[in-house]
N, C-alpha and C. Protein backbone atom coordinates (compact mmCIF):
# COMPACT_ATOMS: atom_id res chain seq x y z
N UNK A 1 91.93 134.20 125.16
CA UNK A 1 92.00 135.54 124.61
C UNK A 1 90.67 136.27 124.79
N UNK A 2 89.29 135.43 124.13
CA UNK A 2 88.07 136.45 125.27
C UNK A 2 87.72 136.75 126.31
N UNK A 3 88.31 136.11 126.94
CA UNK A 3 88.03 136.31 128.53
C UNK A 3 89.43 137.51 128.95
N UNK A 4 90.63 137.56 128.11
CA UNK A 4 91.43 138.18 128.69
C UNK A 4 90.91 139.50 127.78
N UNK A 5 90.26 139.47 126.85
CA UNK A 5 89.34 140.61 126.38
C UNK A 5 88.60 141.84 127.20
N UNK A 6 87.94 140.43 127.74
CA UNK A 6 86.70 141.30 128.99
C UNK A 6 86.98 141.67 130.14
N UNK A 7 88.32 141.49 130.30
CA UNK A 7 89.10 141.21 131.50
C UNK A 7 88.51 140.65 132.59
N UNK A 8 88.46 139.48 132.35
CA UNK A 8 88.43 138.00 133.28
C UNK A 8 89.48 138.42 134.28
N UNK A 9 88.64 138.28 135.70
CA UNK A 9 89.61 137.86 136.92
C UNK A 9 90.29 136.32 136.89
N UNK A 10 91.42 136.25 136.63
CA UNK A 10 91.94 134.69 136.83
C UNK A 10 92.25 134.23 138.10
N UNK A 11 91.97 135.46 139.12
CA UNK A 11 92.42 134.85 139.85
C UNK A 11 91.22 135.64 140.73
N UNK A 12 90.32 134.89 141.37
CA UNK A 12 89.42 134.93 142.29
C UNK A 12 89.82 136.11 143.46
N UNK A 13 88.97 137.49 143.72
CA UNK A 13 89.09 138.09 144.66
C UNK A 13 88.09 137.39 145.67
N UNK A 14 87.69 136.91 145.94
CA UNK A 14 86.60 135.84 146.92
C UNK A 14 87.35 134.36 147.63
N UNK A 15 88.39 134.46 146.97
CA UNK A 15 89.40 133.39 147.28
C UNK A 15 88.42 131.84 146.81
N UNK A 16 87.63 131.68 146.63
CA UNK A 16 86.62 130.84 146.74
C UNK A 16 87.44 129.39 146.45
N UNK A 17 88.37 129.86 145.00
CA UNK A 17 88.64 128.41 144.40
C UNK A 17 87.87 127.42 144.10
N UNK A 18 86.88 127.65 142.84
CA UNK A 18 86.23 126.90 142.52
C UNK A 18 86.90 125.17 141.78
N UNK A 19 86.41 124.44 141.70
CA UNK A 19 87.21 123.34 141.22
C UNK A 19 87.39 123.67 139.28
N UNK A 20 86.45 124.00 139.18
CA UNK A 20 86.47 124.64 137.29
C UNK A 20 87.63 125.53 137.30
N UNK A 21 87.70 126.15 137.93
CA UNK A 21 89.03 127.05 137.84
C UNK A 21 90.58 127.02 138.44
N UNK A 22 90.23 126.21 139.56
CA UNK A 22 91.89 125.56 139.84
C UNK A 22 91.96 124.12 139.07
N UNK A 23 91.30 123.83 138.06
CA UNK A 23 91.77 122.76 136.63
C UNK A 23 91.89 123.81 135.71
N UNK A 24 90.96 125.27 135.23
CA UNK A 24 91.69 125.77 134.12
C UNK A 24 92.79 126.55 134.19
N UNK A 25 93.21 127.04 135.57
CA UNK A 25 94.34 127.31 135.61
C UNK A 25 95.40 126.76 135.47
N UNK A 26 95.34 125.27 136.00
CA UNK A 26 96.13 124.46 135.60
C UNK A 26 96.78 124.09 134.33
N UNK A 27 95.33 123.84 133.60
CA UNK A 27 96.35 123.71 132.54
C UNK A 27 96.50 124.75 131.65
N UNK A 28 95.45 126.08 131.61
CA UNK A 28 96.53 127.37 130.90
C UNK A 28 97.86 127.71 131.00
N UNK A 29 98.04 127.01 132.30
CA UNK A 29 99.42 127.46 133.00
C UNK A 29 100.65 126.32 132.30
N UNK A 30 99.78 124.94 131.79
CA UNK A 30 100.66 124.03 131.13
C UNK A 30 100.82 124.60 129.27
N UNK A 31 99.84 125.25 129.29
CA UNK A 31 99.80 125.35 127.91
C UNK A 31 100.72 126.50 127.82
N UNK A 32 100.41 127.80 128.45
CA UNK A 32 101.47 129.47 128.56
C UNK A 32 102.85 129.16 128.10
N UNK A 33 103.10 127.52 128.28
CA UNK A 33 104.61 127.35 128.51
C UNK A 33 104.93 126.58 127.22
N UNK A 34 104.25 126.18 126.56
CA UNK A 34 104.12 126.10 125.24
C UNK A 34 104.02 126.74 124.12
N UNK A 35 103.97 128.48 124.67
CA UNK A 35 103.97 129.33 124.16
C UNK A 35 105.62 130.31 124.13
N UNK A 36 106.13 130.12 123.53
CA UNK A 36 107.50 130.94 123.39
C UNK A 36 107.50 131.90 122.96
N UNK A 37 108.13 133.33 123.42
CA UNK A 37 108.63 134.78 123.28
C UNK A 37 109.34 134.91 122.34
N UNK A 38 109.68 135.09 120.97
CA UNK A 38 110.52 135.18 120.11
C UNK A 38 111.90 136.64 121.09
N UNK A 39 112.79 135.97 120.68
CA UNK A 39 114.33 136.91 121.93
C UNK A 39 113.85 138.47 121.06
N UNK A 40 113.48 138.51 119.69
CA UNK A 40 114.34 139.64 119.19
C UNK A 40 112.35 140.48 118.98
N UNK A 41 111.36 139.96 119.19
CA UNK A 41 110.32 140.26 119.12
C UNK A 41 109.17 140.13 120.05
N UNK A 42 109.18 141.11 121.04
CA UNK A 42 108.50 140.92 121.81
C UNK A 42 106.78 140.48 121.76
N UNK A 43 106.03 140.76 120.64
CA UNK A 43 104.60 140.61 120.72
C UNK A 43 104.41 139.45 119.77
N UNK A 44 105.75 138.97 119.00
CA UNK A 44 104.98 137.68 118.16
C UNK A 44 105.61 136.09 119.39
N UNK A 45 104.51 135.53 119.47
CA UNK A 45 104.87 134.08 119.75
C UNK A 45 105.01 133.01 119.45
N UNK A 46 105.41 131.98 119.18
CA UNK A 46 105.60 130.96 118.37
C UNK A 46 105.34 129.43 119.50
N UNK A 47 104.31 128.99 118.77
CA UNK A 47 103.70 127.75 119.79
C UNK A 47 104.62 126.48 119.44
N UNK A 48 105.10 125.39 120.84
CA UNK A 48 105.91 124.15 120.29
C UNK A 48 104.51 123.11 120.38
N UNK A 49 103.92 123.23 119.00
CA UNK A 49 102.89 121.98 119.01
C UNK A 49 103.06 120.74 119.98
N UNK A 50 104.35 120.50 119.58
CA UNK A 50 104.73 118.99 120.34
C UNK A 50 104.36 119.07 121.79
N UNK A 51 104.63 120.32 122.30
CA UNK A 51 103.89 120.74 123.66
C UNK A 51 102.67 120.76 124.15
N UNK A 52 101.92 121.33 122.89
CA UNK A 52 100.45 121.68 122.94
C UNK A 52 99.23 120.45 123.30
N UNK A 53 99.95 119.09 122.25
CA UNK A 53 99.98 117.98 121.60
C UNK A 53 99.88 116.92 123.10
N UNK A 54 100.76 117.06 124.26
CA UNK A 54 101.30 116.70 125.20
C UNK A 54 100.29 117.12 126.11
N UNK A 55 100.32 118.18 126.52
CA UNK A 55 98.94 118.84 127.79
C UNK A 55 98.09 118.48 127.30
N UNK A 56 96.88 117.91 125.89
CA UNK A 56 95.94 117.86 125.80
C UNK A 56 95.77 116.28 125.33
N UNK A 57 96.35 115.60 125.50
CA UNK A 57 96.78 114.27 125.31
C UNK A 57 96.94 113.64 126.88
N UNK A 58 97.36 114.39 127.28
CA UNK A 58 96.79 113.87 129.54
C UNK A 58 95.49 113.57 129.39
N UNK A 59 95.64 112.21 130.53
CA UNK A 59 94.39 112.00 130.80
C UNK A 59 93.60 112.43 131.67
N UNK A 60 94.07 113.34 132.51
CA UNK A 60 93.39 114.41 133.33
C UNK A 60 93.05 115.98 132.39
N UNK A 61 93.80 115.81 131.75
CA UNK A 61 93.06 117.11 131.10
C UNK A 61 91.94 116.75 129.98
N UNK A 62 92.21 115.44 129.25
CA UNK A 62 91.17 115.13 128.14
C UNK A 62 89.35 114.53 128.90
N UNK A 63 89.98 114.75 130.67
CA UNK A 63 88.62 114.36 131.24
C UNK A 63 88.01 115.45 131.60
N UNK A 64 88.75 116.30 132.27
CA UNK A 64 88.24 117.71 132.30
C UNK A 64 87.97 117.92 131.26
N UNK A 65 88.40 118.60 129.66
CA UNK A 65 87.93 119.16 128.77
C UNK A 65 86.24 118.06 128.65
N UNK A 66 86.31 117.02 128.34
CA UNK A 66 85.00 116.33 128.02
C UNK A 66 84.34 116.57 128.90
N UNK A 67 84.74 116.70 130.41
CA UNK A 67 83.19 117.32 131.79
C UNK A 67 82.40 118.85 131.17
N UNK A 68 83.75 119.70 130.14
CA UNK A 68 83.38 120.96 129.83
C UNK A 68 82.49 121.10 128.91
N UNK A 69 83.06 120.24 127.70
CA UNK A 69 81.86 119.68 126.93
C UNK A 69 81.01 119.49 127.00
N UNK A 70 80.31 118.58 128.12
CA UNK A 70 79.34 117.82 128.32
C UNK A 70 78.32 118.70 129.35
N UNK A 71 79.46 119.92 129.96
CA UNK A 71 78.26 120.69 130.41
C UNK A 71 78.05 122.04 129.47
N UNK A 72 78.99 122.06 128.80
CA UNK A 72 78.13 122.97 128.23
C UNK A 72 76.79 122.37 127.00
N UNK A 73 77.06 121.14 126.72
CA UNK A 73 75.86 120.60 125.60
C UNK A 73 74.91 120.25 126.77
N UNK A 74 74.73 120.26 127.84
CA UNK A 74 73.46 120.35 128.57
C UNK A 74 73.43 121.98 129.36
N UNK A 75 73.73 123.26 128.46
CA UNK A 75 73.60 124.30 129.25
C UNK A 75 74.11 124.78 130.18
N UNK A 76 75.12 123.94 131.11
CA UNK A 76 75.46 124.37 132.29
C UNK A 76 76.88 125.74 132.23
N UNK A 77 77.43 125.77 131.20
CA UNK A 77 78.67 126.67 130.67
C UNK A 77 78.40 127.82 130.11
N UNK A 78 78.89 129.16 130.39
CA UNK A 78 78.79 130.22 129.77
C UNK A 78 79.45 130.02 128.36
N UNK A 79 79.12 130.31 127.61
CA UNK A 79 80.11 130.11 125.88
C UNK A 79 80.10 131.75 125.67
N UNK A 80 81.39 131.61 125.08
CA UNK A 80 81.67 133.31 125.21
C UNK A 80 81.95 133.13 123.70
């Protein structure tokens, strides 16, 4: 949500594809879907934990998140 604030490019005009960003796309893109549209209300959403619970419970994503961690506690990460 801050980055879609500042309006963050998600998607690279440089095509570059950095590796930080074809993993957070990845899994925003696992999480988005964990996010449900209520039929009769368009702006409220309702999250299926059990989903949420699932993408961050991978062991490819709980290694990425800890590389993110670990660079940002040595400086290397913008913190917004």
């Amino acid at each position: 949500e801050k980055l879609d604030a500042i309006n963050f490019a998600w998607i690279s005009t440089r095509k570059c594809g950095s590796s930080f960003m074809s993993n957070f796309r990845l899994i925003k893109e696992k999480l988005d879907k964990c996010c449900l549209v209520c039929q009769d209300q368009d702006t409220t959403q309702n999250t299926d934990e059990d989903c949420v619970k699932e993408v961050l419970n991978d062991v490819d994503v709980k290694k990425w998140i800890r590389a993110q961690a670990d660079a940002a506690k040595n400086g290397y990460v913008l913190r917004l």
